[in-house]
C-alpha atoms as a PDB file:
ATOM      1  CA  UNK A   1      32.479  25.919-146.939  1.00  0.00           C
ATOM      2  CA  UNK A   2      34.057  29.404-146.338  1.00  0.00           C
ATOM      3  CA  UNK A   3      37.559  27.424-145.665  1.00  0.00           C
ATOM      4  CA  UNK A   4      37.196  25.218-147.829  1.00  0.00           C
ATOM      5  CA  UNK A   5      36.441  28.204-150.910  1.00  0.00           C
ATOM      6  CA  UNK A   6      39.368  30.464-149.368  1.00  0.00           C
ATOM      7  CA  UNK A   7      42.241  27.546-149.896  1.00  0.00           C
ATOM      8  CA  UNK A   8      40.914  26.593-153.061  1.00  0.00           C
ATOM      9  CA  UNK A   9      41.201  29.850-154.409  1.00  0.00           C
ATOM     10  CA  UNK A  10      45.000  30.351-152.803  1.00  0.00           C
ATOM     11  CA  UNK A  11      45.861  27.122-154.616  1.00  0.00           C
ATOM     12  CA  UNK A  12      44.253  28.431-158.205  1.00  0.00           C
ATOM     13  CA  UNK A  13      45.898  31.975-157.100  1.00  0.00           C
ATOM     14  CA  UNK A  14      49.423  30.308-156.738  1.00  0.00           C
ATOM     15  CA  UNK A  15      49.672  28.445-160.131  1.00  0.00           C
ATOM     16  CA  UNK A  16      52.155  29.614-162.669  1.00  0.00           C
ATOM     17  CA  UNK A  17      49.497  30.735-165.744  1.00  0.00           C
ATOM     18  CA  UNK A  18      47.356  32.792-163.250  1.00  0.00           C
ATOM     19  CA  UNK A  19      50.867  34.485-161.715  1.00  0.00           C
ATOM     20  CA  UNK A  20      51.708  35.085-165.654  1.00  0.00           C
ATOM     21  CA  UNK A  21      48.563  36.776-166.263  1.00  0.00           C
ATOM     22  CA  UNK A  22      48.774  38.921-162.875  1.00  0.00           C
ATOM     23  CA  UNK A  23      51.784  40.305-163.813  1.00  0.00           C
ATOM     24  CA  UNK A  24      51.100  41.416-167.412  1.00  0.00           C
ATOM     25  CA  UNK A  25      48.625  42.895-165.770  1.00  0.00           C
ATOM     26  CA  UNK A  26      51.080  44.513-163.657  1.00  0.00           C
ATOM     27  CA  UNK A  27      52.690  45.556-166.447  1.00  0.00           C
ATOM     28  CA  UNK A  28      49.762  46.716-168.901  1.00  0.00           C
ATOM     29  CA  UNK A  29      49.385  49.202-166.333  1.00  0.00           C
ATOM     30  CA  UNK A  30      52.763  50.551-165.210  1.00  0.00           C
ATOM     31  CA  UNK A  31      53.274  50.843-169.256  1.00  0.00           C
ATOM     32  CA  UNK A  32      49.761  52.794-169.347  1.00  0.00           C
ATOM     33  CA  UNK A  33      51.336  54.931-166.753  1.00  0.00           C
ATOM     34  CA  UNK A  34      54.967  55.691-168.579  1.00  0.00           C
ATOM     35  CA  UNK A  35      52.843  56.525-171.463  1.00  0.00           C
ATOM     36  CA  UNK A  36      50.326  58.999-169.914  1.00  0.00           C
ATOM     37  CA  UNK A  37      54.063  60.839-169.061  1.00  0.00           C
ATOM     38  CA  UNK A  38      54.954  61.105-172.508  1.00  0.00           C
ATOM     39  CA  UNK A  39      51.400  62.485-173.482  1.00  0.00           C
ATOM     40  CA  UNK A  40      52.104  65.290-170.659  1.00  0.00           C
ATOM     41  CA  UNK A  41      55.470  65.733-172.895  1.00  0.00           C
ATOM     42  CA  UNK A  42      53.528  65.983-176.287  1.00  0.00           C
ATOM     43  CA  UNK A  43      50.740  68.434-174.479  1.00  0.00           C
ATOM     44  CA  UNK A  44      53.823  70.318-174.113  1.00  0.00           C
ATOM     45  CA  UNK A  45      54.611  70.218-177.779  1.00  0.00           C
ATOM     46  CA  UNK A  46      58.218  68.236-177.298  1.00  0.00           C
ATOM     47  CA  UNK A  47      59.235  65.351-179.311  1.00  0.00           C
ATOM     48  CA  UNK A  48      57.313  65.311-182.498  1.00  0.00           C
ATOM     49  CA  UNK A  49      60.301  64.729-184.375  1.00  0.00           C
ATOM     50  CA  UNK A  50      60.952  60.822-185.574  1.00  0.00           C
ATOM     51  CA  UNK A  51      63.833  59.903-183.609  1.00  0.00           C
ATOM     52  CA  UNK A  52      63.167  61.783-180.242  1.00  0.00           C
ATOM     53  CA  UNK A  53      59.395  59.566-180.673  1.00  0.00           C
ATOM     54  CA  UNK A  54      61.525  56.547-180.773  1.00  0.00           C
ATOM     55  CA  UNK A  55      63.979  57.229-178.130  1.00  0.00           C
ATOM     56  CA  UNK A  56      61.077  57.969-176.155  1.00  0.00           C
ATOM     57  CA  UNK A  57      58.929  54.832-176.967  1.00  0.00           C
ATOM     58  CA  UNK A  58      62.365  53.068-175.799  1.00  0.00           C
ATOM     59  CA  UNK A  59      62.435  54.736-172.641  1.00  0.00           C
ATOM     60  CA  UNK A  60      59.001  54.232-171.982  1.00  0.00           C
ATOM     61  CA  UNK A  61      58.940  50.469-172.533  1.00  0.00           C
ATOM     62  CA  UNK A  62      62.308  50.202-170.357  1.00  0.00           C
ATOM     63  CA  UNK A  63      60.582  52.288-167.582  1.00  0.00           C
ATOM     64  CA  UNK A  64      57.615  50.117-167.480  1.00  0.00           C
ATOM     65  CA  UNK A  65      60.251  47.187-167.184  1.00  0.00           C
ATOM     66  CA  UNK A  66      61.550  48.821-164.079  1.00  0.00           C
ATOM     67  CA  UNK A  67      58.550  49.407-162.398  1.00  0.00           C
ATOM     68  CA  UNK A  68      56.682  46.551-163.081  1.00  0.00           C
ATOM     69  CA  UNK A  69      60.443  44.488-161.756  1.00  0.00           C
ATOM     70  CA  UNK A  70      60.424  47.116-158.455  1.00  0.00           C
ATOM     71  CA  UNK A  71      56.455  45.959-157.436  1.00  0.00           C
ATOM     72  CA  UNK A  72      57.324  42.523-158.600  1.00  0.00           C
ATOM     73  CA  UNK A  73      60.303  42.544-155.968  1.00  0.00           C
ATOM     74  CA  UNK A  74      57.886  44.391-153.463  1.00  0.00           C
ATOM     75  CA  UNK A  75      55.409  42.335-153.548  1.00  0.00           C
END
């Protein structure tokens, strides 16, 4: 039975919808990351002006691109 449980759950593990959902996982979390940064910059009273906000949301979202691509290729 252990066997038996273990490849069944490698097969579930390697189909396309479960990879999708792992990896916006991934991502949920390297955004949550890049966005903790940019509260450490607005603790230090920077960017509360409109446009440096939405150069910064940019840069955020890019950088959680990156890193969620650079553990993608690691992994």
């Amino acid at each position: 039975m252990g066997e038996a449980s273990y490849l069944t759950l490698q097969a579930v593990l390697q189909f396309w919808l479960i990879k999708l959902i792992y990896w916006g996982f991934v991502f949920a979390l390297c955004f949550h990351a890049c966005h903790g940064v940019r509260h450490l910059f607005w603790d230090a009273g920077y960017s509360f002006d409109k446009e440096t906000l939405t150069r910064y949301a940019q840069i955020e979202l890019i950088a959680a691109c990156i890193l969620t691509l650079v553990i993608l290729l690691a992994v």
